[in-house]
C-alpha atoms as a PDB file:
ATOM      1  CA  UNK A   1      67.256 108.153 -21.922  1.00  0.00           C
ATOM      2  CA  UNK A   2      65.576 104.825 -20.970  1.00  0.00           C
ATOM      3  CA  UNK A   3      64.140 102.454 -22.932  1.00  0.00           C
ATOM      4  CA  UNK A   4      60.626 101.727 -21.993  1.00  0.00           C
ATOM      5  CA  UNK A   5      61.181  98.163 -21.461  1.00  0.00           C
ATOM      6  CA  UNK A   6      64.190  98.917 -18.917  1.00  0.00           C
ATOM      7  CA  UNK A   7      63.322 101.919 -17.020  1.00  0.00           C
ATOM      8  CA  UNK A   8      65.330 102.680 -13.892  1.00  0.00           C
ATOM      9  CA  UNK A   9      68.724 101.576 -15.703  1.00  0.00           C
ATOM     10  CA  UNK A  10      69.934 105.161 -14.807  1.00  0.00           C
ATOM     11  CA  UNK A  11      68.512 104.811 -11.630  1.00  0.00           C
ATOM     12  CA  UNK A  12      70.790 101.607 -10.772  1.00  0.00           C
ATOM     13  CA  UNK A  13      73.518 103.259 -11.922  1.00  0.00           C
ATOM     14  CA  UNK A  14      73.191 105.979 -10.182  1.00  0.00           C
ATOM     15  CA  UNK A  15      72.080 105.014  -6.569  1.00  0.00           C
ATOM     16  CA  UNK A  16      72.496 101.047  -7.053  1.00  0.00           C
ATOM     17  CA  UNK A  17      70.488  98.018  -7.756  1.00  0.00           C
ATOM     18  CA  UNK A  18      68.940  97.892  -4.560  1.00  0.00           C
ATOM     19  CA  UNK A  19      67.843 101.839  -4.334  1.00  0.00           C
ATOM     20  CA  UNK A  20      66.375 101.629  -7.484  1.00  0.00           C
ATOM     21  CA  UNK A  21      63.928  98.902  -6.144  1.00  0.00           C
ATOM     22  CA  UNK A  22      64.050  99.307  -2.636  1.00  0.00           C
ATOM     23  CA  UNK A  23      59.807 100.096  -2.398  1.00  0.00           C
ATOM     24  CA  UNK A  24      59.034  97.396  -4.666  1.00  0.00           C
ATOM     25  CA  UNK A  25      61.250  95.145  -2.306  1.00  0.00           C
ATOM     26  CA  UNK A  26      58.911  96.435   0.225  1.00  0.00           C
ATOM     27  CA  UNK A  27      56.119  96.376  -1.558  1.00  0.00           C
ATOM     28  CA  UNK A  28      55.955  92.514  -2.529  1.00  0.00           C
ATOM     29  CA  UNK A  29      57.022  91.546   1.590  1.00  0.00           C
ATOM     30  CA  UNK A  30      54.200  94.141   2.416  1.00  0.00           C
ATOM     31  CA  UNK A  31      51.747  91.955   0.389  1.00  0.00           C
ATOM     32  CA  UNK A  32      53.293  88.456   1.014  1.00  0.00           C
ATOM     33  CA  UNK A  33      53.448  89.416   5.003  1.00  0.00           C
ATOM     34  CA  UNK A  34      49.441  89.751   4.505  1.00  0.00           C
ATOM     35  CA  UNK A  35      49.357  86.658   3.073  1.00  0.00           C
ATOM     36  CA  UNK A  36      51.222  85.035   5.776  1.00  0.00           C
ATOM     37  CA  UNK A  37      48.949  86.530   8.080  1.00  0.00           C
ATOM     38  CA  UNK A  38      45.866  84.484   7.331  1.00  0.00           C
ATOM     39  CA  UNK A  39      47.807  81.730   6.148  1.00  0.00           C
ATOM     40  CA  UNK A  40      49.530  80.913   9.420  1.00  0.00           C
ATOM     41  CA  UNK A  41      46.255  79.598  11.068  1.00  0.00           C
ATOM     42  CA  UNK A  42      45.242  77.075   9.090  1.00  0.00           C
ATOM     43  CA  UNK A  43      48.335  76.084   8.559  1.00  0.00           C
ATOM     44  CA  UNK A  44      49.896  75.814  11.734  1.00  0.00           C
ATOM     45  CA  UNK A  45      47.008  75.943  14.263  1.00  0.00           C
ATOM     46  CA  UNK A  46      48.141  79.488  15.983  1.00  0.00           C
ATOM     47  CA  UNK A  47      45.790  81.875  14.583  1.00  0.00           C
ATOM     48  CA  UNK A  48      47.107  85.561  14.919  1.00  0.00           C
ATOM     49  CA  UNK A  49      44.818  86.891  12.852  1.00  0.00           C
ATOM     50  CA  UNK A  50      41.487  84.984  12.589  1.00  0.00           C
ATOM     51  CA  UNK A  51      38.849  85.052   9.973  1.00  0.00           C
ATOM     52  CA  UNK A  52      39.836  86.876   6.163  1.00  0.00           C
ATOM     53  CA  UNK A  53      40.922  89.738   4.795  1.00  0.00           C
ATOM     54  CA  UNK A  54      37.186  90.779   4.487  1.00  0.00           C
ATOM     55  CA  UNK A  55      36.765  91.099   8.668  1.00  0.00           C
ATOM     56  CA  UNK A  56      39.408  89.915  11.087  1.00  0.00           C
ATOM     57  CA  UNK A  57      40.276  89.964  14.636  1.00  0.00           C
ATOM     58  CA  UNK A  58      44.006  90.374  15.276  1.00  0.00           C
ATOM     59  CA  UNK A  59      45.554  88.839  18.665  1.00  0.00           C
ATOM     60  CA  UNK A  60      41.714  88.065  19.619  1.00  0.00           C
ATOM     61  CA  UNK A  61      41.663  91.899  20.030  1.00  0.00           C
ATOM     62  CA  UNK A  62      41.849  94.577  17.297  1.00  0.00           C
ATOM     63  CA  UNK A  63      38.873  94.393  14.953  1.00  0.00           C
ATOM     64  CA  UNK A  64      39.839  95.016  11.294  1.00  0.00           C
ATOM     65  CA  UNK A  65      36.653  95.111   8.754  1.00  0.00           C
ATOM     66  CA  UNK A  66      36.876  96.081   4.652  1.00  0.00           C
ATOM     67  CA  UNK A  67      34.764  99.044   4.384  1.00  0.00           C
ATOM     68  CA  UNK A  68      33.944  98.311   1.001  1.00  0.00           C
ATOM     69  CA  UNK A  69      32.605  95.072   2.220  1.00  0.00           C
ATOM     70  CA  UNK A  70      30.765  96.979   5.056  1.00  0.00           C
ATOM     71  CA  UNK A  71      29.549  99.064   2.181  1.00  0.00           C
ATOM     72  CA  UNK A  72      28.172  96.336   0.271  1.00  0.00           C
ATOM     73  CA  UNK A  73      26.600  94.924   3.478  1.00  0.00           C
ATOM     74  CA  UNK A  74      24.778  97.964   4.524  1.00  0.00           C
ATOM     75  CA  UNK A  75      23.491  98.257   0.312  1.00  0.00           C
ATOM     76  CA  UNK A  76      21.852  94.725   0.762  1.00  0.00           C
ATOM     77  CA  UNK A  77      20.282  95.766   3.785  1.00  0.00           C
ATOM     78  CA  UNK A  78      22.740  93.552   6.082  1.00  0.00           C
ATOM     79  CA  UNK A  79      22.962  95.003   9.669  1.00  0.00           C
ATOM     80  CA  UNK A  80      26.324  95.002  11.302  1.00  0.00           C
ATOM     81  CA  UNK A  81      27.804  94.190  14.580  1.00  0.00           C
ATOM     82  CA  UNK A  82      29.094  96.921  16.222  1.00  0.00           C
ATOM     83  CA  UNK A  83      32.780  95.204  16.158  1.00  0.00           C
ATOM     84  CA  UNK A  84      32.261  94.887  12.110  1.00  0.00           C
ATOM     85  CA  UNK A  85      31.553  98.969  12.344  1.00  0.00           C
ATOM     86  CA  UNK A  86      34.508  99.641  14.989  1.00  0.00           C
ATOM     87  CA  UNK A  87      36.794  97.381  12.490  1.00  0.00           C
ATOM     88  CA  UNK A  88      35.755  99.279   9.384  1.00  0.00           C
ATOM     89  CA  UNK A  89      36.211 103.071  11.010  1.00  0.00           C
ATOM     90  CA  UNK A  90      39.735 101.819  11.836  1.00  0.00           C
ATOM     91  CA  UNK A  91      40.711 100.793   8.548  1.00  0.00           C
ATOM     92  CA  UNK A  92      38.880 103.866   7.211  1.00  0.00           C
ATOM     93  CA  UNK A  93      40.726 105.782   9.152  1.00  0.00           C
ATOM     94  CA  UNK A  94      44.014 104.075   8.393  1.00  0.00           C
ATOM     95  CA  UNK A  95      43.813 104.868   4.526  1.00  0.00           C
ATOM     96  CA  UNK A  96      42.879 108.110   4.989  1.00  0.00           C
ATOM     97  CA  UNK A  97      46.299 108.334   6.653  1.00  0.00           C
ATOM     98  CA  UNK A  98      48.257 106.300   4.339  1.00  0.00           C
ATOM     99  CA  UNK A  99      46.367 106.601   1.528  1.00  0.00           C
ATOM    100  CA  UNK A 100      43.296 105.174   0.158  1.00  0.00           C
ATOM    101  CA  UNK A 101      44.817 102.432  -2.608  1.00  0.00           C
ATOM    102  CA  UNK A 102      47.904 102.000  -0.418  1.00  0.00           C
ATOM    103  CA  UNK A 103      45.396  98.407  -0.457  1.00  0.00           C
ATOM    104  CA  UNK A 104      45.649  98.173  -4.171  1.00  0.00           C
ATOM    105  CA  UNK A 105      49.414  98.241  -3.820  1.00  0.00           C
ATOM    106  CA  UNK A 106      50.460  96.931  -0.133  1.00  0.00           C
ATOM    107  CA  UNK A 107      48.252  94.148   0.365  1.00  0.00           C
ATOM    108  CA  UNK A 108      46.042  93.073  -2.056  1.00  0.00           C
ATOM    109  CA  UNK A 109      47.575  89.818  -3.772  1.00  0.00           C
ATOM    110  CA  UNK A 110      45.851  90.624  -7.170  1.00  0.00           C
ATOM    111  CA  UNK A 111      48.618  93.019  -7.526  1.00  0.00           C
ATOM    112  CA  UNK A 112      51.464  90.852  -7.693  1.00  0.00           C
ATOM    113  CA  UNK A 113      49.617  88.419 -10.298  1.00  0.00           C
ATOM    114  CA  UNK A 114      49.052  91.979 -12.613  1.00  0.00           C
ATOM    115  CA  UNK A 115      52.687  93.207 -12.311  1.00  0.00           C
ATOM    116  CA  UNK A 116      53.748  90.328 -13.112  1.00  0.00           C
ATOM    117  CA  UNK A 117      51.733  89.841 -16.319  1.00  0.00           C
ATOM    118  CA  UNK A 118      53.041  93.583 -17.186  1.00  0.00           C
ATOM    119  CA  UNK A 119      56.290  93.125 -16.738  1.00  0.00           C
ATOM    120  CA  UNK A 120      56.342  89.963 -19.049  1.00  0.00           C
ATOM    121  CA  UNK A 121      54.076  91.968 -21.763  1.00  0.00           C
ATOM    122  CA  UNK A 122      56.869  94.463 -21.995  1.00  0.00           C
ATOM    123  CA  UNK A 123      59.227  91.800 -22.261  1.00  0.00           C
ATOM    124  CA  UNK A 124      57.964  90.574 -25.184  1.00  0.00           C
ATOM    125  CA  UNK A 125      56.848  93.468 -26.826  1.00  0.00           C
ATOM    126  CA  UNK A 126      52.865  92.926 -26.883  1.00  0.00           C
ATOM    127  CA  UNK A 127      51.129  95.636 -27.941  1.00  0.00           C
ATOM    128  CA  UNK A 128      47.579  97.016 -28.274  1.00  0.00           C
ATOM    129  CA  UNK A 129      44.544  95.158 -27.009  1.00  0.00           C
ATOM    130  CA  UNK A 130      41.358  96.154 -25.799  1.00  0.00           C
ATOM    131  CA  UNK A 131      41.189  99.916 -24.426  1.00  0.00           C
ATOM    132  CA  UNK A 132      38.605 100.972 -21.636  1.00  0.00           C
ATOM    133  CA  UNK A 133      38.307 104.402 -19.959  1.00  0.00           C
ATOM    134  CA  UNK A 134      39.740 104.631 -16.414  1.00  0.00           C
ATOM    135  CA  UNK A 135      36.254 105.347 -15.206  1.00  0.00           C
ATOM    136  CA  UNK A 136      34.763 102.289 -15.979  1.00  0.00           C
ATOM    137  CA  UNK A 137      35.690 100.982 -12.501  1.00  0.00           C
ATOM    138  CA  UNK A 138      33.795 103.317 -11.147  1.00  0.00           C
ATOM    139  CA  UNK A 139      30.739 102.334 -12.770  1.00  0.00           C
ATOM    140  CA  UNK A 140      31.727  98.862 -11.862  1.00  0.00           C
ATOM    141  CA  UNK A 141      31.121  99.880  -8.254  1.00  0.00           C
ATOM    142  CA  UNK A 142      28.426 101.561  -8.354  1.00  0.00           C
ATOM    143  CA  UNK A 143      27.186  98.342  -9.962  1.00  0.00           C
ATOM    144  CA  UNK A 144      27.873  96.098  -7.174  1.00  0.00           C
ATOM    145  CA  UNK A 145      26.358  97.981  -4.967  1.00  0.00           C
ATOM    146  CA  UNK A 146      23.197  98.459  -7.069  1.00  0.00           C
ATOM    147  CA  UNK A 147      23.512  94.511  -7.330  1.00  0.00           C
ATOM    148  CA  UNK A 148      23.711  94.291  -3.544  1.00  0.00           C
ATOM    149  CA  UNK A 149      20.601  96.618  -2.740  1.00  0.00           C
ATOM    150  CA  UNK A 150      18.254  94.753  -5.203  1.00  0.00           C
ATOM    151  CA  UNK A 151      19.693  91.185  -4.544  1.00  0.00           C
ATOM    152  CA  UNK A 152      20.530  91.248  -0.893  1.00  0.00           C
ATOM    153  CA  UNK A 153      23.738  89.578  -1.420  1.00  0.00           C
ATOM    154  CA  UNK A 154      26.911  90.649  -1.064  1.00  0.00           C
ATOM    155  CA  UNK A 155      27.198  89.198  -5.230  1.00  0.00           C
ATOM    156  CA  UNK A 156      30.994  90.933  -6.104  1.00  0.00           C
ATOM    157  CA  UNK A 157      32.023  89.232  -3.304  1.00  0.00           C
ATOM    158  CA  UNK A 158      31.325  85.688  -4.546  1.00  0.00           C
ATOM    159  CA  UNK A 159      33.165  86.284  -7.753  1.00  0.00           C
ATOM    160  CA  UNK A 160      35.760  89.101  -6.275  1.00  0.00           C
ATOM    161  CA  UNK A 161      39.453  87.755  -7.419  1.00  0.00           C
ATOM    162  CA  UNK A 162      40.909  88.778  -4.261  1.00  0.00           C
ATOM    163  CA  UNK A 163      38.139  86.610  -2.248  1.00  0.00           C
ATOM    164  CA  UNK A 164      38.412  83.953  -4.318  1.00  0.00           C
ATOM    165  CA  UNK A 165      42.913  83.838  -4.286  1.00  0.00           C
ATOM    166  CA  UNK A 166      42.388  83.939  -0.422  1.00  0.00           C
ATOM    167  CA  UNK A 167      39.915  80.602  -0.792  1.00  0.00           C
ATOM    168  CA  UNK A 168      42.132  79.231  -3.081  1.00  0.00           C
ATOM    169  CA  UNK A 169      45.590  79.402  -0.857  1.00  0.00           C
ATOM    170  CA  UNK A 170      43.315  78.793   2.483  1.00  0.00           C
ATOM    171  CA  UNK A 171      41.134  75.809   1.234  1.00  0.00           C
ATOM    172  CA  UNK A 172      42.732  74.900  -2.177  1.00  0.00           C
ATOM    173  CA  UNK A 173      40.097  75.468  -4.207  1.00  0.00           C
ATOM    174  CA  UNK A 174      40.791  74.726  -7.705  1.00  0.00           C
ATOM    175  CA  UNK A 175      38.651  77.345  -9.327  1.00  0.00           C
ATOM    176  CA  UNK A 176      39.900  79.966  -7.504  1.00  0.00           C
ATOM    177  CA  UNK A 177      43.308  79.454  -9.087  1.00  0.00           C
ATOM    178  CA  UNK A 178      41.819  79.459 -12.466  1.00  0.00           C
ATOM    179  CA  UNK A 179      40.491  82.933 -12.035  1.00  0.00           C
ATOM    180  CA  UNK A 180      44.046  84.128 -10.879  1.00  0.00           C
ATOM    181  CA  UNK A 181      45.307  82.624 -14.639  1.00  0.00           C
ATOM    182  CA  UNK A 182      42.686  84.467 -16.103  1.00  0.00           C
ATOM    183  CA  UNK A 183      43.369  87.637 -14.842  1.00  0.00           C
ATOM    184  CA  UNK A 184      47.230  86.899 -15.729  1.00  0.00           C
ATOM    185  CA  UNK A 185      46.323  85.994 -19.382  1.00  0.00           C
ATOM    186  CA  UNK A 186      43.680  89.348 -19.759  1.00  0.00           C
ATOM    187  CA  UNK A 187      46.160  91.517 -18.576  1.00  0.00           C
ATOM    188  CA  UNK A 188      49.296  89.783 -20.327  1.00  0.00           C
ATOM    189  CA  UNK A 189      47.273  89.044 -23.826  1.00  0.00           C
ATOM    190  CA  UNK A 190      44.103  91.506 -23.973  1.00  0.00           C
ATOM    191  CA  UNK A 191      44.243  94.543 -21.852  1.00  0.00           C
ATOM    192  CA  UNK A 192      47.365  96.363 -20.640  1.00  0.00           C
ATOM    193  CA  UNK A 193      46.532  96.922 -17.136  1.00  0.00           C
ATOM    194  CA  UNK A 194      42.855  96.035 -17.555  1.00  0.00           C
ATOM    195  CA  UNK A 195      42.178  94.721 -14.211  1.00  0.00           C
ATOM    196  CA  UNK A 196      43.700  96.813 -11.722  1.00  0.00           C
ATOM    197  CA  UNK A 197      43.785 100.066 -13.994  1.00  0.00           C
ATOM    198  CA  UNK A 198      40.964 100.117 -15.431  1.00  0.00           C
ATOM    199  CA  UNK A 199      38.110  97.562 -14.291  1.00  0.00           C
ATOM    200  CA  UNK A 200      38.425  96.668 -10.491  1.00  0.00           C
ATOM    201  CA  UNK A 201      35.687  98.350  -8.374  1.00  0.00           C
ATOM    202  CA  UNK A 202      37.954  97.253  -5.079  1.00  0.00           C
ATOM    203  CA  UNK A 203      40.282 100.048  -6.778  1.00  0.00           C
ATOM    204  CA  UNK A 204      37.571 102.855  -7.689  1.00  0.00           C
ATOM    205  CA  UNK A 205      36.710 102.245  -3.857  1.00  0.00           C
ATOM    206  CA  UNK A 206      39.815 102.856  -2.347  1.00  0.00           C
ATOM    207  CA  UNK A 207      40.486 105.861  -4.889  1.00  0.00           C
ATOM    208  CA  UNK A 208      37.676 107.581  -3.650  1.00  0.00           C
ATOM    209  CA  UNK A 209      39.548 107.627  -0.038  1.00  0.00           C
ATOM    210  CA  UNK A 210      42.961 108.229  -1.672  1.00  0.00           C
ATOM    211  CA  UNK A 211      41.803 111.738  -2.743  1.00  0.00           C
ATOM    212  CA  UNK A 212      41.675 112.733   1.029  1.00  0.00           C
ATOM    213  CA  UNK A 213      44.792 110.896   2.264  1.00  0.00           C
ATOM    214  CA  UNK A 214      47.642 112.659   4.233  1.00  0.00           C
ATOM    215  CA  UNK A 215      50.475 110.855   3.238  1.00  0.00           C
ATOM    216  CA  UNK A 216      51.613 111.084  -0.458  1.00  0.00           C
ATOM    217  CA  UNK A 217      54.324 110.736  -3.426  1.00  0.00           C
ATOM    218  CA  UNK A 218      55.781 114.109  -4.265  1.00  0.00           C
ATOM    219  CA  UNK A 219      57.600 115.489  -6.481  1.00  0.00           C
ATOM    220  CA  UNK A 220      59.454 117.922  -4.662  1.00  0.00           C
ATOM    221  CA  UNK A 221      62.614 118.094  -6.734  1.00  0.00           C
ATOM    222  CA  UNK A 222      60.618 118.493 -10.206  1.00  0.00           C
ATOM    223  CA  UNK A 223      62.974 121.516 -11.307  1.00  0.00           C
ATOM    224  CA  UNK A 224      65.706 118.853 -11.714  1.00  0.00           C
ATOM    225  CA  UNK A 225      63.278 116.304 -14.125  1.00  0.00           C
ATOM    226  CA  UNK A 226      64.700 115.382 -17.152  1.00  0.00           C
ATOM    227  CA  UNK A 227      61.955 113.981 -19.000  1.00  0.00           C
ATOM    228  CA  UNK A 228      63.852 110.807 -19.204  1.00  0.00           C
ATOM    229  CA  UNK A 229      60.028 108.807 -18.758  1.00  0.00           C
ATOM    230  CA  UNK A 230      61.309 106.402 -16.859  1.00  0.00           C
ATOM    231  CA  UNK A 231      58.561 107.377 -14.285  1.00  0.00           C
ATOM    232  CA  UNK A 232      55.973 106.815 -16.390  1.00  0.00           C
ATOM    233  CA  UNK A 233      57.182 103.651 -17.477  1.00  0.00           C
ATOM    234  CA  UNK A 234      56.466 102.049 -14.478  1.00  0.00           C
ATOM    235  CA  UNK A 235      53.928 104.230 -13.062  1.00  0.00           C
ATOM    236  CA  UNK A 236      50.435 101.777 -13.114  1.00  0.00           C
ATOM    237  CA  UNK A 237      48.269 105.405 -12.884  1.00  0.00           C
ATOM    238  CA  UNK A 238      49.901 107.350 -15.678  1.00  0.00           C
ATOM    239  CA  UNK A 239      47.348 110.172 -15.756  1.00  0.00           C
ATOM    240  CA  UNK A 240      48.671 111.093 -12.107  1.00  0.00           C
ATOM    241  CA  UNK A 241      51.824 112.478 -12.723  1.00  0.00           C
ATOM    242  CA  UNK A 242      51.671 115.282 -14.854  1.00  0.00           C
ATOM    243  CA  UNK A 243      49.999 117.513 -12.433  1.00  0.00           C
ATOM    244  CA  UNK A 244      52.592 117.379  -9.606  1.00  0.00           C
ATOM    245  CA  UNK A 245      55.490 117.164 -11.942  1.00  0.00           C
ATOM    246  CA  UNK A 246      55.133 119.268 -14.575  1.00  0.00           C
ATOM    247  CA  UNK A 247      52.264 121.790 -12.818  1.00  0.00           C
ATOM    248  CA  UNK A 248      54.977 124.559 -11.726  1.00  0.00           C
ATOM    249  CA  UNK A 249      53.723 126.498 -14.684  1.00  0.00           C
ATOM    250  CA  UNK A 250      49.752 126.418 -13.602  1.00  0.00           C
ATOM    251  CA  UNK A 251      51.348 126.839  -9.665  1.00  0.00           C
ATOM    252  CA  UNK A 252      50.317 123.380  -8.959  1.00  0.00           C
ATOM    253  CA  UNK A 253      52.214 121.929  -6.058  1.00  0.00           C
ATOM    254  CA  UNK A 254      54.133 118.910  -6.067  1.00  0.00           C
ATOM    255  CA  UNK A 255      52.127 116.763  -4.337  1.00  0.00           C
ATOM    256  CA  UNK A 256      50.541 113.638  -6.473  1.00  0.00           C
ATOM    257  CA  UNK A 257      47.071 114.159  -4.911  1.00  0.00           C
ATOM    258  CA  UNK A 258      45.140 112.319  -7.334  1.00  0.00           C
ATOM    259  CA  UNK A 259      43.454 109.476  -5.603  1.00  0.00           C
ATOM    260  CA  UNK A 260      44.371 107.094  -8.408  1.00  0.00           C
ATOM    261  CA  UNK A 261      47.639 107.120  -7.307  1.00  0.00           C
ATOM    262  CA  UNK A 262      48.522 103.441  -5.173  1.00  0.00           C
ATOM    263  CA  UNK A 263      51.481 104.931  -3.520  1.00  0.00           C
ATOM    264  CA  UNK A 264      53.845 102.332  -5.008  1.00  0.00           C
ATOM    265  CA  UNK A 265      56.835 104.065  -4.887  1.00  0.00           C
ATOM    266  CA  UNK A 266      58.218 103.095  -8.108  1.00  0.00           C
ATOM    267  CA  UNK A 267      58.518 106.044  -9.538  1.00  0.00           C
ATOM    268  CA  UNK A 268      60.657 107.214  -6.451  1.00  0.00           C
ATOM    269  CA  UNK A 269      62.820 104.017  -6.978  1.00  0.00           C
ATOM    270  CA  UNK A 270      63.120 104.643 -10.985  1.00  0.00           C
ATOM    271  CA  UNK A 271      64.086 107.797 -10.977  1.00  0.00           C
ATOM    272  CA  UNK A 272      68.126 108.803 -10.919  1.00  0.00           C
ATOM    273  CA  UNK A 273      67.675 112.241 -10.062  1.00  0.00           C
ATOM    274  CA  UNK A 274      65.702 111.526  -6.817  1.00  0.00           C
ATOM    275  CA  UNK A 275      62.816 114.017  -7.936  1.00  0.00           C
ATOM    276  CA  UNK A 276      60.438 112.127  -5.882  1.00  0.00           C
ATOM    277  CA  UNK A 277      59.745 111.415  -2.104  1.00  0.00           C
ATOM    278  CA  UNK A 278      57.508 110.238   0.247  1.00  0.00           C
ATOM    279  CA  UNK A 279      55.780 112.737   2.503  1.00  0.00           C
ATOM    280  CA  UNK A 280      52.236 114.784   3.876  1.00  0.00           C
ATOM    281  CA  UNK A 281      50.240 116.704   1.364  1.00  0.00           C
ATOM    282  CA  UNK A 282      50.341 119.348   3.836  1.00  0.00           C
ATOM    283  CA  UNK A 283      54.158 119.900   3.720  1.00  0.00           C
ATOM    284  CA  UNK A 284      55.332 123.212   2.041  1.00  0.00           C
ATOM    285  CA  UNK A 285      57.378 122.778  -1.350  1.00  0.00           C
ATOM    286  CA  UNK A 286      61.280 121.755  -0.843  1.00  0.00           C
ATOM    287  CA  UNK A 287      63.552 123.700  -1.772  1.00  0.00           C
ATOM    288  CA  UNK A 288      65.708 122.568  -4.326  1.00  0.00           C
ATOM    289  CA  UNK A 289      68.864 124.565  -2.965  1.00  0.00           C
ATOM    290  CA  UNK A 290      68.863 122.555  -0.144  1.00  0.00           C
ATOM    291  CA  UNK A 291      68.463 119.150  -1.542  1.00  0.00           C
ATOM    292  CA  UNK A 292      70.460 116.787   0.670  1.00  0.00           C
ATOM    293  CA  UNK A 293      73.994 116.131  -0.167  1.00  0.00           C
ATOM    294  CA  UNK A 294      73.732 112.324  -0.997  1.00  0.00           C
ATOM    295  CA  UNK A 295      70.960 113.222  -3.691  1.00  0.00           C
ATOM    296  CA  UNK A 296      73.077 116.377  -5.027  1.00  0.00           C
ATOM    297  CA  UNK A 297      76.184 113.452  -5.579  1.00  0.00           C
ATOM    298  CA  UNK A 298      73.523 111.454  -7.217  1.00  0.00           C
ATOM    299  CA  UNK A 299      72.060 113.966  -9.345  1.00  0.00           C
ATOM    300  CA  UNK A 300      75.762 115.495 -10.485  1.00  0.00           C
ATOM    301  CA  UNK A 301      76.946 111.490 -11.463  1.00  0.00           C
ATOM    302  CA  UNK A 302      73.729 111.245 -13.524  1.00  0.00           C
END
């Protein structure tokens, strides 16, 4: 078994160092390709995506709009351009494909500053810290939009730390970069997870849409889990896995449908036995008889 500080040793051994981190490879270009994105205009002067990751236009064509930010908009009584609506029912629509907090994982930059500050707490062994409930984010929301409708101001967006990183790395803005090392030092020093698990209403957002997405983690080869934990070492949304992995008792299906879930993919790259994959929440259950031959080699050496 794995120690938690080093889960997905098995995994390395088993399929190799690269296998056993091949999403989060993706992952972290996913998010620094975003960043490139916006960054390449100012920088260079050949803008293929102009304006922020709050409402773009891409190749002075395709509309893309943050429906949260439409949300918050429409709550302070803003009224939008049609191309804000257009961009906003796109990226909808896009989420509900790939899954709602595919954002929280693929492109928002937040993320990288909170793995980071959780993979150095394990490191050096911090425990404890402040505890909140998992729905406080959602209260959080529901708070900035009660703020917007009584305000008129789009308020979460002036103090949002994904808003402010993008002013920071566009304009420099000193401030901006302090609220990054905040959110660093709260999650490394007070609260495991605390932002992005617990707190962020960008999150409770985008979990609302992940409980309808198509495209989802699942645990089709289950029958073969170990209960090494590795899984739940890395996994960001704990509380998600249980269900889909362990619910062939209750005749729960594999799927991890909970709209927590980011669709990282780490817990398909951490585990040796390959019980996870990507794929529809409509697809029937695999069977594990015919579990391609690669994955039966891996699952025999481990």
């Amino acid at each position: 078994m794995s120690t938690k500080a080093y889960p997905g040793r098995d995994a390395i051994k088993a399929k190799g160092w690269f296998a056993a981190h091949r999403w989060l490879i993706i992952r972290r270009l996913s998010q620094f390709a975003f960043l490139g994105l916006f960054l390449i205009g100012p920088l260079s002067g050949y803008y293929l995506v102009k304006g922020s990751i709050a409402s773009s236009l891409t190749f002075d064509t395709l509309p893309l709009t943050d429906p949260y930010i439409l949300l918050q908009s429409l709550a302070a009584g803003h009224v939008p351009e049609m191309t804000a609506l257009v961009g906003a029912l796109i990226v909808l629509a896009a989420y509900l494909v790939v899954g709602g907090r595919v954002y929280c994982a693929w492109v928002c930059p937040v993320n990288i500053i909170t793995d980071a500050a959780h993979w150095l707490r394990v490191r050096l062994g911090i425990q404890g810290g402040l505890k909140f409930s998992r729905s406080v984010r959602y209260w959080m929301l529901g708070m900035t939009l009660i703020i917007a409708f009584l305000t008129g101001v789009l308020a979460w967006e002036l103090v949002n730390p994904v808003t402010l990183i993008y002013r920071g790395l566009i304009f420099g803005l000193g401030w901006a970069w302090g609220a990054a090392l905040a959110l660093f030092l709260f999650d490394l020093l007070i609260s495991e997870r605390g932002w992005c698990g617990h707190l962020c209403p960008v999150g409770a957002f985008y979990a609302t849409l992940g409980r309808f997405s198509v495209f989802r983690v699942r645990a089709v080869y289950r029958d073969d889990c170990d209960d090494c934990m590795d899984c739940y070492a890395v996994c960001p949304e704990q509380q998600v896995i249980p269900a889909a992995l362990k619910g062939a008792k209750q005749n729960t299906g594999p799927v991890i449908d909970a709209g927590a879930c980011s669709n990282c993919g780490r817990c398909i790259d951490v585990c040796a036995l390959s019980v996870f994959q990507f794929g529809s929440r409509f697809a029937g259950p695999t069977n594990p008889a015919r579990r391609p031959p690669a994955d039966t080699k891996l699952r025999t050496a481990a």
